[in-house]
Protein backbone atom coordinates (compact mmCIF):
# COMPACT_ATOMS: atom_id res chain seq x y z
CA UNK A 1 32.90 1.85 -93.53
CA UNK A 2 36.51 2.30 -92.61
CA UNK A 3 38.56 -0.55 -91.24
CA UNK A 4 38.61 0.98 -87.26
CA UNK A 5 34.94 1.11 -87.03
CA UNK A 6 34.16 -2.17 -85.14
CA UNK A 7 30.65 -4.30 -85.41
CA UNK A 8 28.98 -4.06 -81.88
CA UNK A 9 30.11 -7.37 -79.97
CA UNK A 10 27.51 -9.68 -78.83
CA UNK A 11 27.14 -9.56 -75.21
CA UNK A 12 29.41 -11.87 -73.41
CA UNK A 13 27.63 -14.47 -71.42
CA UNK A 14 29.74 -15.79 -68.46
CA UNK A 15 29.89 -19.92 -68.47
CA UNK A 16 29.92 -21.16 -65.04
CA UNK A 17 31.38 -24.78 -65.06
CA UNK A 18 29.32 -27.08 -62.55
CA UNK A 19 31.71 -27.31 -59.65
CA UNK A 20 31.41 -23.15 -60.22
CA UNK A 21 27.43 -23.43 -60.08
CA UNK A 22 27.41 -25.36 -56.84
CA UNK A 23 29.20 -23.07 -54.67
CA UNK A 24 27.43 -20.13 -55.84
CA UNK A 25 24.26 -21.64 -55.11
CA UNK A 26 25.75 -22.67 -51.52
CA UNK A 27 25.87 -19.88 -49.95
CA UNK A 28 22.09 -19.41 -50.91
CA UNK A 29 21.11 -22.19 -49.59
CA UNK A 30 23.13 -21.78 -46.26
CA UNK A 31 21.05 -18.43 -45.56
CA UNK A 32 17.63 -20.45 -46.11
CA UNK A 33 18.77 -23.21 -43.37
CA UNK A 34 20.25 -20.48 -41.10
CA UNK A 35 17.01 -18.75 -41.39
CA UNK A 36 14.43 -21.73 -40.85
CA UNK A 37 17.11 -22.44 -37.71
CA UNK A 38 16.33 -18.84 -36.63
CA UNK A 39 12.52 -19.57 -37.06
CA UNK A 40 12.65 -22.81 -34.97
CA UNK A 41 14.37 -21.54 -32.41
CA UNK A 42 12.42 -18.36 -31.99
CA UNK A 43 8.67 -20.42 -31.95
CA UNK A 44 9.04 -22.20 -28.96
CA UNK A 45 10.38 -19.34 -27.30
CA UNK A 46 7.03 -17.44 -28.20
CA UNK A 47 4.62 -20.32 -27.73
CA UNK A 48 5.80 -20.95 -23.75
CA UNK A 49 5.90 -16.87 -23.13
CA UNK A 50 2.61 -16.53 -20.83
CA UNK A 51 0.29 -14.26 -22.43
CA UNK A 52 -0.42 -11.15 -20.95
CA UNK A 53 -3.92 -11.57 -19.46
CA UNK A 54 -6.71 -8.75 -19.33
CA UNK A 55 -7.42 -9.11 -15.72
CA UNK A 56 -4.50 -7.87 -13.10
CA UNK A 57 -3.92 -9.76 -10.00
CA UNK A 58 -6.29 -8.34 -7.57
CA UNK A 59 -5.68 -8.90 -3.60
CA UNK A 60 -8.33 -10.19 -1.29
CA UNK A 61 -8.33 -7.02 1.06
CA UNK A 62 -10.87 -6.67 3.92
CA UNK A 63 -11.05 -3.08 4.55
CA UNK A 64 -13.03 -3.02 7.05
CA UNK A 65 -12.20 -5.84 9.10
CA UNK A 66 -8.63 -4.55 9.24
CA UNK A 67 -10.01 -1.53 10.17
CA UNK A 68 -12.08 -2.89 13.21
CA UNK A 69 -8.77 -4.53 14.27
CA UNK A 70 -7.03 -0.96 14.07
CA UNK A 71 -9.58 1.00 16.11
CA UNK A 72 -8.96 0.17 19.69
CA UNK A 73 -5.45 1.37 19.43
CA UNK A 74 -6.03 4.71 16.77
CA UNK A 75 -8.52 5.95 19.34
CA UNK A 76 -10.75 7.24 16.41
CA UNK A 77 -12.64 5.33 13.89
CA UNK A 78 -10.83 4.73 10.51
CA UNK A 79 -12.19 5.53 7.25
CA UNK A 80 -14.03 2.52 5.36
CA UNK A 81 -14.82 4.08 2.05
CA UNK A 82 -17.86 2.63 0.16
CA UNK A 83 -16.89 3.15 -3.16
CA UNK A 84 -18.60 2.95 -6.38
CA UNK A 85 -17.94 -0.39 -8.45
CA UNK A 86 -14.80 -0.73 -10.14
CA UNK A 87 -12.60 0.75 -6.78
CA UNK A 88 -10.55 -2.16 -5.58
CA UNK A 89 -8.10 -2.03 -2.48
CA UNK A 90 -4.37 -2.84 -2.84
CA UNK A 91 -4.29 -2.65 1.09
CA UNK A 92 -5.17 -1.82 4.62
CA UNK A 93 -2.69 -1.24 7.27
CA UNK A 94 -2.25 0.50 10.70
CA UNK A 95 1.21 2.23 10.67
CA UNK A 96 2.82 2.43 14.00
CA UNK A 97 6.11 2.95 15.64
CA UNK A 98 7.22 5.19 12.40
CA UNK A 99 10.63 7.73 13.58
CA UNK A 100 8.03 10.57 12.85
CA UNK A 101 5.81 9.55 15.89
CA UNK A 102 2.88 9.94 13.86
CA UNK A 103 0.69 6.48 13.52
CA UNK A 104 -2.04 6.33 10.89
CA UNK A 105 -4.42 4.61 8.95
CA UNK A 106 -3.60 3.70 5.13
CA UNK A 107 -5.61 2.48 2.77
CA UNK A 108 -4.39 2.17 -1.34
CA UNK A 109 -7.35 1.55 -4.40
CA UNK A 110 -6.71 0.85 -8.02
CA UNK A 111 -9.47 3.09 -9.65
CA UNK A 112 -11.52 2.22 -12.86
CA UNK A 113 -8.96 3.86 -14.91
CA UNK A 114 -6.15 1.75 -13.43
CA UNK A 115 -4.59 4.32 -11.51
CA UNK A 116 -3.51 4.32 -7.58
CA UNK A 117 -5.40 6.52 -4.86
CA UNK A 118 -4.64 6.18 -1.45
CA UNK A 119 -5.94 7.18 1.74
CA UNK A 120 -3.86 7.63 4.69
CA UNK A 121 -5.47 9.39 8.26
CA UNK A 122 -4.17 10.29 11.18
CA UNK A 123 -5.27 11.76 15.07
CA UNK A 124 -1.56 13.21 15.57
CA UNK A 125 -0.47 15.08 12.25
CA UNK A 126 1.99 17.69 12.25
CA UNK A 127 3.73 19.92 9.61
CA UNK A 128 7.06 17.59 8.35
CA UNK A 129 4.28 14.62 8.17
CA UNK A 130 2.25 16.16 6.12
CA UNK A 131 4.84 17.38 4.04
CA UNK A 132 6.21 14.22 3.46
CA UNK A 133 2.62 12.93 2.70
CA UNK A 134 1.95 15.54 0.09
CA UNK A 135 5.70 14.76 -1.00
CA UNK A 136 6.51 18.35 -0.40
CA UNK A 137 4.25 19.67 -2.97
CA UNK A 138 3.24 23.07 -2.47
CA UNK A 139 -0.43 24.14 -2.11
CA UNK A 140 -2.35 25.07 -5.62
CA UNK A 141 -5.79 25.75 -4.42
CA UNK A 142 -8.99 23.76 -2.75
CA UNK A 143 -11.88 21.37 -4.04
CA UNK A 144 -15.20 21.36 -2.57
CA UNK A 145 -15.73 17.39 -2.00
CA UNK A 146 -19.10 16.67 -0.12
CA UNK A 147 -19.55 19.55 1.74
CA UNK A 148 -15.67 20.22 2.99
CA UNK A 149 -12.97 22.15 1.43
CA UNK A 150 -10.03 20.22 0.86
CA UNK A 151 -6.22 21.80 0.37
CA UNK A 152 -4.91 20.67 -2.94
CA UNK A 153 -1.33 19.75 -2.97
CA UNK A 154 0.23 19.58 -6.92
CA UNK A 155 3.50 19.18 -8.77
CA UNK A 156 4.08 18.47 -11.89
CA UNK A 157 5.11 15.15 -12.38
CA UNK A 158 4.28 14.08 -9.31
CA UNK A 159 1.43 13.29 -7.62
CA UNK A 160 -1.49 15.26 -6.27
CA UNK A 161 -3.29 15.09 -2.56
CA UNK A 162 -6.14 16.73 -1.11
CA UNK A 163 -5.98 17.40 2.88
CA UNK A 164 -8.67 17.70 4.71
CA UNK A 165 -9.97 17.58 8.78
CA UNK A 166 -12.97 15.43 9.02
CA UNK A 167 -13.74 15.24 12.53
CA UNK A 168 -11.17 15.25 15.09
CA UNK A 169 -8.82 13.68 12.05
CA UNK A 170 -6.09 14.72 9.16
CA UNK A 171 -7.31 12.93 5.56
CA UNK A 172 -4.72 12.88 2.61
CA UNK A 173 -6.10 11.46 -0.38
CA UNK A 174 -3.20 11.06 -2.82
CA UNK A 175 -2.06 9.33 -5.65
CA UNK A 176 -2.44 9.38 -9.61
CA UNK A 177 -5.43 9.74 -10.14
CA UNK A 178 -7.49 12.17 -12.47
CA UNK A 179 -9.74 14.17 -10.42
CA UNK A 180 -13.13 12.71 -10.86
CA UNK A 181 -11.45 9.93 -9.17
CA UNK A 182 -10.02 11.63 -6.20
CA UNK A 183 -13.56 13.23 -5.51
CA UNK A 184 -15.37 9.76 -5.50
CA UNK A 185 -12.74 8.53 -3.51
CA UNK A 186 -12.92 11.92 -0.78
CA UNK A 187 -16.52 11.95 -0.93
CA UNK A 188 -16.53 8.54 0.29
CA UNK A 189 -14.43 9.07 3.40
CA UNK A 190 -16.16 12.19 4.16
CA UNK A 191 -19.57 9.94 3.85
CA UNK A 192 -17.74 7.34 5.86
CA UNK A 193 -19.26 6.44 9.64
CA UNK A 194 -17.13 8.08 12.18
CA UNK A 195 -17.61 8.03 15.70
């Protein structure tokens, strides 16, 4: 063995003095206490957040009595749907004075499937109403509902209605609905007593 070849070294093992120790350890512990702070701050936060409940608000809406209310000055009778169970209404209202001259009846229903349908009718419809009903959707075919052909208005992305004339009336049944749900809904106002 010459004189340059060196024995391996043993591995050098750093000494920390105490004083050394303690602030190495500090910043440790600092992220622990800024972390339970975190925590505590955060639980209360989450413990007074309502939870979100499985039943939505549902408004006490008297279709028809609104509707009795309406009739004298519509001068036709508007549509009372009986629909099957799980249909609530959102609302009933007589529309009047509008700038298009064209009063109606308007009904809205959350559906089964959570989704909006509503109902409006009218004595006195004309073209730009109905347009701006069907939100200017062009015309993509007809359904059969109860007996009646209804004009299906569709766009993607928004939308769909159905227009029919049930007696001396215009019907647009619109909203978001998927199409089982739009025929329960038409067959229902097609069903409904008119004069």
């Amino acid at each position: 063995m010459s004189s340059t070849d060196h024995a391996p070294e043993p591995a050098v093992k750093p000494v920390l003095t105490p004083a050394a120790a303690k602030r190495a350890n500090a910043s440790v512990i600092g992220m622990i206490m800024a972390l339970l702070v975190s925590v505590l701050a955060i639980v209360p936060i989450v413990l007074l957040n309502a939870s979100q409940k499985t039943d939505t608000f549902r408004p006490d809406v008297d279709v028809a009595a609104v509707a009795a209310n309406a009739k004298d000055v519509a001068h036709f009778t508007p549509a009372v749907p009986q629909l099957p169970s799980g249909y609530s209404p959102n609302y009933a209202r007589w529309v009047s004075g509008t700038t298009d001259g064209v009063t109606h009846w308007d009904i809205g229903y959350l559906t089964p499937a959570q989704k909006f349908v509503s109902i409006v009718q009218t004595a006195t419809a004309n073209p730009t109403w109905l347009a701006d009903q069907v939100k200017k959707a062009p015309t993509t075919g007809t359904r059969t509902v109860a007996g009646v052909d209804w004009t299906l208005y569709d766009k993607p992305g928004i939308e769909k209605s159905l227009v029919a004339t049930i007696g001396r009336t215009t019907v647009v049944v619109s909203g978001s609905a998927g199409f089982d749900e739009f025929d329960a809904v038409a067959d229902a106002v097609v069903k409904a007593p008119r004069e």
